[in-house]
N, C-alpha and C. Protein backbone atom coordinates (compact mmCIF):
# COMPACT_ATOMS: atom_id res chain seq x y z
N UNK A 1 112.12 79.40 84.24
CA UNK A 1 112.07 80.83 84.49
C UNK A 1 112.68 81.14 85.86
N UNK A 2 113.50 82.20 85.67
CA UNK A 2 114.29 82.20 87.23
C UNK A 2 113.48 83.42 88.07
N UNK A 3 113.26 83.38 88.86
CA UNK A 3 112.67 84.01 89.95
C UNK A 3 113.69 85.11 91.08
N UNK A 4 113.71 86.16 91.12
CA UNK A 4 114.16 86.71 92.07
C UNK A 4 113.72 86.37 93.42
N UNK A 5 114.85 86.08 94.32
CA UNK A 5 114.90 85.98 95.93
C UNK A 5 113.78 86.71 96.39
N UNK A 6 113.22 86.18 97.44
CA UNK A 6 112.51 87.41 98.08
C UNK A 6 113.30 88.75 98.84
N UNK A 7 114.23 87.83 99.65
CA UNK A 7 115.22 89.13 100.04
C UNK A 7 115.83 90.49 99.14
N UNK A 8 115.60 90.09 97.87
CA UNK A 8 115.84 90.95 96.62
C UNK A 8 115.10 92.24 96.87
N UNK A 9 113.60 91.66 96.71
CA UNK A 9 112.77 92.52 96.97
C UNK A 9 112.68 93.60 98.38
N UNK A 10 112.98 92.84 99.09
CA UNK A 10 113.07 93.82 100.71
C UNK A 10 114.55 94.83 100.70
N UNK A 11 115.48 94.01 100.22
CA UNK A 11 116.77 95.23 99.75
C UNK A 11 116.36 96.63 98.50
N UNK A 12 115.85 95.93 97.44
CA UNK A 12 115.05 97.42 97.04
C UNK A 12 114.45 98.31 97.63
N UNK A 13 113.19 97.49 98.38
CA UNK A 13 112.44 98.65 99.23
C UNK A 13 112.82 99.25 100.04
N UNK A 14 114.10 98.71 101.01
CA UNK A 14 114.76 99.49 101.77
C UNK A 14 115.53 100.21 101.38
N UNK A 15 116.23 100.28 100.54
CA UNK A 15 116.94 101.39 99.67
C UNK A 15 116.18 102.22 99.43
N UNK A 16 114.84 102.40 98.51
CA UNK A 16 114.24 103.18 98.18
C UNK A 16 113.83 104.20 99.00
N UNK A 17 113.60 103.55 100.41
CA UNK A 17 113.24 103.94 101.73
C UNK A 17 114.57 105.18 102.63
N UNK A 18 115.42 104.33 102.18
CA UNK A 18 116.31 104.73 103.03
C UNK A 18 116.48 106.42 103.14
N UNK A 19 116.95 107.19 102.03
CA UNK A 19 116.99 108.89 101.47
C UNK A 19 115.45 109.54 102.88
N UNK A 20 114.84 109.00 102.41
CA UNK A 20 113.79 109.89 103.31
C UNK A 20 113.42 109.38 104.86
N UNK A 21 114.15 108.19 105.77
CA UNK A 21 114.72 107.96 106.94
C UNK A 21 116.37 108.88 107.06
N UNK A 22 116.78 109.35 106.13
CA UNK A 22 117.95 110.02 106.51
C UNK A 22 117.88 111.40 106.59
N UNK A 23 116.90 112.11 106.01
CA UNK A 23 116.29 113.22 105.75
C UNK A 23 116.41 114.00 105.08
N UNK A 24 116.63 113.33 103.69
CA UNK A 24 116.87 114.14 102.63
C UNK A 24 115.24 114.54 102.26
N UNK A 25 115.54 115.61 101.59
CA UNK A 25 114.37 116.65 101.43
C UNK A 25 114.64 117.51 100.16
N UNK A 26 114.03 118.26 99.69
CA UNK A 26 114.25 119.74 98.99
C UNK A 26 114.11 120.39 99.25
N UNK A 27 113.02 120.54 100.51
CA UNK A 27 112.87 121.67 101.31
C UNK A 27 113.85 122.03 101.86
N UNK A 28 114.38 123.37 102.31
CA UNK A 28 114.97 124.13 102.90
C UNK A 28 114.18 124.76 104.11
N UNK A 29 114.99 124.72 105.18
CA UNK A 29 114.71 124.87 106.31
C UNK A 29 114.71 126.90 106.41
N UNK A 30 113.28 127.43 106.65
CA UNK A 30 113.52 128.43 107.01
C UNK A 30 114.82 129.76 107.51
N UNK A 31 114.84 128.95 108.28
CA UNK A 31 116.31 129.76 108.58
C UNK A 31 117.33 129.93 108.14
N UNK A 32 117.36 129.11 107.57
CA UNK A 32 118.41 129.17 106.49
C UNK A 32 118.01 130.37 104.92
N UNK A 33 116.96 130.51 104.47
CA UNK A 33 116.42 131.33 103.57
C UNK A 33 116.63 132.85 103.97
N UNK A 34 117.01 133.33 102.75
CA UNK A 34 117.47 135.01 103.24
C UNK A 34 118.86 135.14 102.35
N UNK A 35 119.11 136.82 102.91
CA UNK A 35 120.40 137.07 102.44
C UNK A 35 121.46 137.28 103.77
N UNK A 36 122.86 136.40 103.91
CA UNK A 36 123.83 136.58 104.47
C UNK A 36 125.05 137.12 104.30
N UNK A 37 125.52 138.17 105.12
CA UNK A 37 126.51 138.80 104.62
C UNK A 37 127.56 138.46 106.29
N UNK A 38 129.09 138.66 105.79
CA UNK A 38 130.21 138.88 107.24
C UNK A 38 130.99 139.49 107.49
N UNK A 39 131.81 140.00 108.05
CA UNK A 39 132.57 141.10 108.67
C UNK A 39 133.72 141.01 108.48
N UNK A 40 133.91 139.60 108.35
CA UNK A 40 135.05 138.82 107.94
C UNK A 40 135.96 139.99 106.84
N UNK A 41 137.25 140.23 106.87
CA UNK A 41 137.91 141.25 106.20
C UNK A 41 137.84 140.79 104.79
N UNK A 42 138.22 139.05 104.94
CA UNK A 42 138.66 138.69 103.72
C UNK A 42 136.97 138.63 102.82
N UNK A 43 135.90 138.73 103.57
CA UNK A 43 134.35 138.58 102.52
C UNK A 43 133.59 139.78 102.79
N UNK A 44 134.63 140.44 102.87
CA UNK A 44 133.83 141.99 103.30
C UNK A 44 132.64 142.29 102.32
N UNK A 45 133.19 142.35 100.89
CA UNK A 45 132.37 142.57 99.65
C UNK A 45 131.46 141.40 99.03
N UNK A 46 131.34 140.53 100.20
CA UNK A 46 130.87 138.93 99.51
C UNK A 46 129.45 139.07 100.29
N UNK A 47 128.27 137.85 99.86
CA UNK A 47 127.26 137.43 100.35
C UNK A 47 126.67 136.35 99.53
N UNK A 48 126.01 135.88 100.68
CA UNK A 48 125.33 134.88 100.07
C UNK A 48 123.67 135.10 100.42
N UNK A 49 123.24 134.37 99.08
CA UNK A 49 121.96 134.79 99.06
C UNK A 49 121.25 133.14 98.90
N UNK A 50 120.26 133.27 99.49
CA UNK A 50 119.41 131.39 99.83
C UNK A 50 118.19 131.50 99.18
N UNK A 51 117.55 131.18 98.02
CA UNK A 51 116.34 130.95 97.85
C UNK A 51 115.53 129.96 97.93
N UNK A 52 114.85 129.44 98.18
CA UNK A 52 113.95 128.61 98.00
C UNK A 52 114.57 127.24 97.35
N UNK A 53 114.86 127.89 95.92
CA UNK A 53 115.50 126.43 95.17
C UNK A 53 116.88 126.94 94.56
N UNK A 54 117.52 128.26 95.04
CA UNK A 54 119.46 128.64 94.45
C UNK A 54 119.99 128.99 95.34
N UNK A 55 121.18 128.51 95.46
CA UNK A 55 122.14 129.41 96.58
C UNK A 55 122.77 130.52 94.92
N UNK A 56 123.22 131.26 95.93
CA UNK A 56 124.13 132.59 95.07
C UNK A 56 125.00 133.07 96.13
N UNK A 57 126.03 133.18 95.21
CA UNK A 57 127.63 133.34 95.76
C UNK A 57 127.83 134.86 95.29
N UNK A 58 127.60 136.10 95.72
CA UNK A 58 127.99 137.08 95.02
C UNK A 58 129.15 137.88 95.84
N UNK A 59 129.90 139.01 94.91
CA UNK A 59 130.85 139.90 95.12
C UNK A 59 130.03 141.21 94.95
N UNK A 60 130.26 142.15 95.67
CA UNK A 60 129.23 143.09 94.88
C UNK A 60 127.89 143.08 94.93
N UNK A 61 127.56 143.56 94.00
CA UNK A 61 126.37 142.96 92.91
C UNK A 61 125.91 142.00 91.88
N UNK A 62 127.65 141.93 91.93
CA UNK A 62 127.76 140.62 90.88
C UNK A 62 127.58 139.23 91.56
N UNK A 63 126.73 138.49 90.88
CA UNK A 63 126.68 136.74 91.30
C UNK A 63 127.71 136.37 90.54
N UNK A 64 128.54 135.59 91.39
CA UNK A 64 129.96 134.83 90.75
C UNK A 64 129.56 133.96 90.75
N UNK A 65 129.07 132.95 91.44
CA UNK A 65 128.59 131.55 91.10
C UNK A 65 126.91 131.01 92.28
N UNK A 66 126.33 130.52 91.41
CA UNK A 66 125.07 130.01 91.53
C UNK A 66 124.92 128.74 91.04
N UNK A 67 123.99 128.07 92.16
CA UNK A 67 123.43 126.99 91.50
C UNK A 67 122.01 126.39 91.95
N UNK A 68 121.45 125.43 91.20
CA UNK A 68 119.92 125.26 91.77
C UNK A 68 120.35 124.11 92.87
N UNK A 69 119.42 124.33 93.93
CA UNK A 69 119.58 123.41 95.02
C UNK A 69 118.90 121.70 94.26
N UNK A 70 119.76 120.65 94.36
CA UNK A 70 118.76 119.79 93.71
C UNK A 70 118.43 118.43 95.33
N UNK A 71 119.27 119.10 96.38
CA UNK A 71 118.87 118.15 97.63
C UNK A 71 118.91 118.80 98.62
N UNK A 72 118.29 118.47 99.59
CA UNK A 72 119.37 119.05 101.03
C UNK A 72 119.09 117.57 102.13
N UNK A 73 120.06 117.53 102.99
CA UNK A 73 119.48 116.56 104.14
C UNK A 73 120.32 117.45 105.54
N UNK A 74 119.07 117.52 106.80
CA UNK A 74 118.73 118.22 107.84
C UNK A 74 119.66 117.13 108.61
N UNK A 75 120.78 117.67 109.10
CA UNK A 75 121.66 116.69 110.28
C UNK A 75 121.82 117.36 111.30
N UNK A 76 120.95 117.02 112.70
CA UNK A 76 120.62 117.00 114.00
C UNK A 76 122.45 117.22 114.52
N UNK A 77 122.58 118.20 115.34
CA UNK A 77 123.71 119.08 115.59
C UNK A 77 123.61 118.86 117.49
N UNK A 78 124.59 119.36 118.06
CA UNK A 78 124.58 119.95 119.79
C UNK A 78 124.53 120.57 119.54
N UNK A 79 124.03 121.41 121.30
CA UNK A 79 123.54 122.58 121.08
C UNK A 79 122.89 123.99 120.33
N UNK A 80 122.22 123.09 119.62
CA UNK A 80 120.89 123.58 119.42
C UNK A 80 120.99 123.71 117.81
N UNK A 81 121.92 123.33 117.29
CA UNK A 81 122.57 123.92 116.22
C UNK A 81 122.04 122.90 115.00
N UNK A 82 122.16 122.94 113.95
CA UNK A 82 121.48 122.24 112.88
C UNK A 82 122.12 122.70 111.20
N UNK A 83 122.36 121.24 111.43
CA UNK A 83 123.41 121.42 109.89
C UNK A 83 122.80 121.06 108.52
N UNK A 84 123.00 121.75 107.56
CA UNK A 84 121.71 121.20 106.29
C UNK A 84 122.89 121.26 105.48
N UNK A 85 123.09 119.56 104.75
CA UNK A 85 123.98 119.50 103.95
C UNK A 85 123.01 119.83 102.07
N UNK A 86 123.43 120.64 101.85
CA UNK A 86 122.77 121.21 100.27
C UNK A 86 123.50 120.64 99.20
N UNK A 87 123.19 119.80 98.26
CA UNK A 87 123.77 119.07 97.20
C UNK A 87 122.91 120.08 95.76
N UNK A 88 124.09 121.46 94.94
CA UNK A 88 123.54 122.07 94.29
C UNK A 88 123.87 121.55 92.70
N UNK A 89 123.58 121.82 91.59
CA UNK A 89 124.09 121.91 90.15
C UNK A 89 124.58 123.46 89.69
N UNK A 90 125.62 124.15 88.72
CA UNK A 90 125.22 125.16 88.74
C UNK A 90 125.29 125.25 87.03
N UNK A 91 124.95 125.77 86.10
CA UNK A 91 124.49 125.88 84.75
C UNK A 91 125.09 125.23 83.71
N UNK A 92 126.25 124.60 84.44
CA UNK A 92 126.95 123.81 83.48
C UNK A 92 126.85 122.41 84.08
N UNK A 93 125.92 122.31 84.93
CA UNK A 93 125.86 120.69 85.29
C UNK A 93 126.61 119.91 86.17
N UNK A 94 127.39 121.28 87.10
CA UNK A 94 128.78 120.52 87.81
C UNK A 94 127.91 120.58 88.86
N UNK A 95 128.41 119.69 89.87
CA UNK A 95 127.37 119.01 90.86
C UNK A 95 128.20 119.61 92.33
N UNK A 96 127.90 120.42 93.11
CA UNK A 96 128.77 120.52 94.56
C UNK A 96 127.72 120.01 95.65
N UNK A 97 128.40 120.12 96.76
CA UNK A 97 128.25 119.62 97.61
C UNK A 97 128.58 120.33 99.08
N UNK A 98 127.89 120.99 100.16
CA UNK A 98 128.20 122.12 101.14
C UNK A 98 127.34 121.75 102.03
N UNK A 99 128.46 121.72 103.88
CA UNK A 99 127.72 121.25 104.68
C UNK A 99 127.55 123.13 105.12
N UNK A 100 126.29 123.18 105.68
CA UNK A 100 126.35 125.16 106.54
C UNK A 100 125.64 124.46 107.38
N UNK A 101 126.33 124.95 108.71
CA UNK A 101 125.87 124.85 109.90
C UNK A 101 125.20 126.43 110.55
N UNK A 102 123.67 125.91 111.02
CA UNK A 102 122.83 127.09 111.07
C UNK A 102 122.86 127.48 112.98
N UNK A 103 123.51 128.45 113.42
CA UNK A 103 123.69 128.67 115.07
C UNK A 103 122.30 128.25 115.57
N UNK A 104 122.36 128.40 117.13
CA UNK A 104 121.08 127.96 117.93
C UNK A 104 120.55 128.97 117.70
N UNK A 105 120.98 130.09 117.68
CA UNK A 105 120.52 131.77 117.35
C UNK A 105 119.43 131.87 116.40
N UNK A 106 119.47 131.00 115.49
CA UNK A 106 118.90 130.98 114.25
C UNK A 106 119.20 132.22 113.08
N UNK A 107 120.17 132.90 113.86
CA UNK A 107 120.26 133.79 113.40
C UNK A 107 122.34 134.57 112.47
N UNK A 108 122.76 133.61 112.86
CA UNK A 108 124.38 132.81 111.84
C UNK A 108 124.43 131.93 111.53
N UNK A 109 125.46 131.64 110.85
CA UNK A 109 125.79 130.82 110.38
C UNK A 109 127.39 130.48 109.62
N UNK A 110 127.53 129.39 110.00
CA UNK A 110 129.38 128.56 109.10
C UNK A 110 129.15 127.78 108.15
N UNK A 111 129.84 128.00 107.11
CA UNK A 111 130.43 126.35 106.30
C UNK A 111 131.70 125.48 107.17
N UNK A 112 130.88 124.27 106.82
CA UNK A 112 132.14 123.50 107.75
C UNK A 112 133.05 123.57 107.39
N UNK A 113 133.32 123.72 106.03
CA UNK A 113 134.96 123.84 105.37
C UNK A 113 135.43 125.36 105.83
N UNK A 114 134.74 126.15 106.40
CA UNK A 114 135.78 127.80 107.05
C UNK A 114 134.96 127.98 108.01
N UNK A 115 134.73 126.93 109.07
CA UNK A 115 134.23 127.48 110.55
C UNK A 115 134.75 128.75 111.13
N UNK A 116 135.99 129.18 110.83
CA UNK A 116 136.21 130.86 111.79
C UNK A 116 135.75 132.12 111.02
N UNK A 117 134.73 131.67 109.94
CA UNK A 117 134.27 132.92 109.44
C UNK A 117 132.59 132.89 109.38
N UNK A 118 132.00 133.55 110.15
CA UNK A 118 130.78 133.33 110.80
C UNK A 118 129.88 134.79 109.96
N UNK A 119 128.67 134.03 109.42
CA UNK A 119 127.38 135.07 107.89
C UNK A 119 126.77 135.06 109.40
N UNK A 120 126.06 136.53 109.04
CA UNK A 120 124.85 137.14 109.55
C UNK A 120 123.62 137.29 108.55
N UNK A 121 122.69 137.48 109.10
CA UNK A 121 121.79 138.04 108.28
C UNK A 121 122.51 138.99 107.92
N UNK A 122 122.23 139.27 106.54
CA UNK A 122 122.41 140.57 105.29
C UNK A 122 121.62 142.12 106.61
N UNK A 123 123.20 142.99 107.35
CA UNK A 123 122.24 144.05 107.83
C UNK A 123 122.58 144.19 109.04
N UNK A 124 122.99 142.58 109.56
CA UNK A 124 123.26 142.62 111.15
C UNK A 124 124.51 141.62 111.40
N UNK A 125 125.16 142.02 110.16
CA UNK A 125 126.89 141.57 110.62
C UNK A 125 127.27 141.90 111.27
N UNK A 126 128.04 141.43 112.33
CA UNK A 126 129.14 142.29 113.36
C UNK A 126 130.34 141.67 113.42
């Protein structure tokens, strides 16, 4: 009968381990929750909306694309700043992936993929 290594065993557990030493979570970080809108010419009519467990991408009134949050992990930023990478699904099962970096302000915010276009709270865009 063959026996697994012991080292076998300590590489599982550390794997298993590892996701929640990196800080993956489901929780969503407060500040981040809410509705964001920007001034930005080109997202004048756009916002995004954060719940609990969906981001929503809308135009309008209309939601163009949504999906359920199925991760997030909290990555420690300078100055003061704090980045929550969100790993969503959206109804057809396609899987994305979005780093938003939350200001020291607590109160904006960027996607790293279009840092020169900066969300306010929904109200207090400028």
């Amino acid at each position: 009968m063959l026996r697994p290594h012991p080292l076998h065993h300590c590489l599982l557990t550390l794997a298993a381990l590892l996701p929640s030493c990196a800080g993956a979570d489901t929780v969503l970080p407060p500040d981040l929750v809410g509705s964001w809108e920007s001034n930005d010419l080109r997202y004048e009519d756009r916002s995004l909306l954060v719940t609990s467990g969906q981001l929503l991408y809308k135009q309008g009134r209309e939601t163009v694309h949504s999906g359920v949050i199925d991760e997030i992990v909290l990555i420690p930023m300078d100055l003061g700043r704090e980045g929550v990478q969100v790993k969503y699904s959206d109804k057809e099962g396609v899987e994305f992936d979005t780093l938003i970096i939350i200001a020291a302000d607590r109160e904006s915010l960027v996607f790293d993929n279009n840092p020169g276009v900066r969300w306010r709270r929904a109200g207090e865009a400028q």
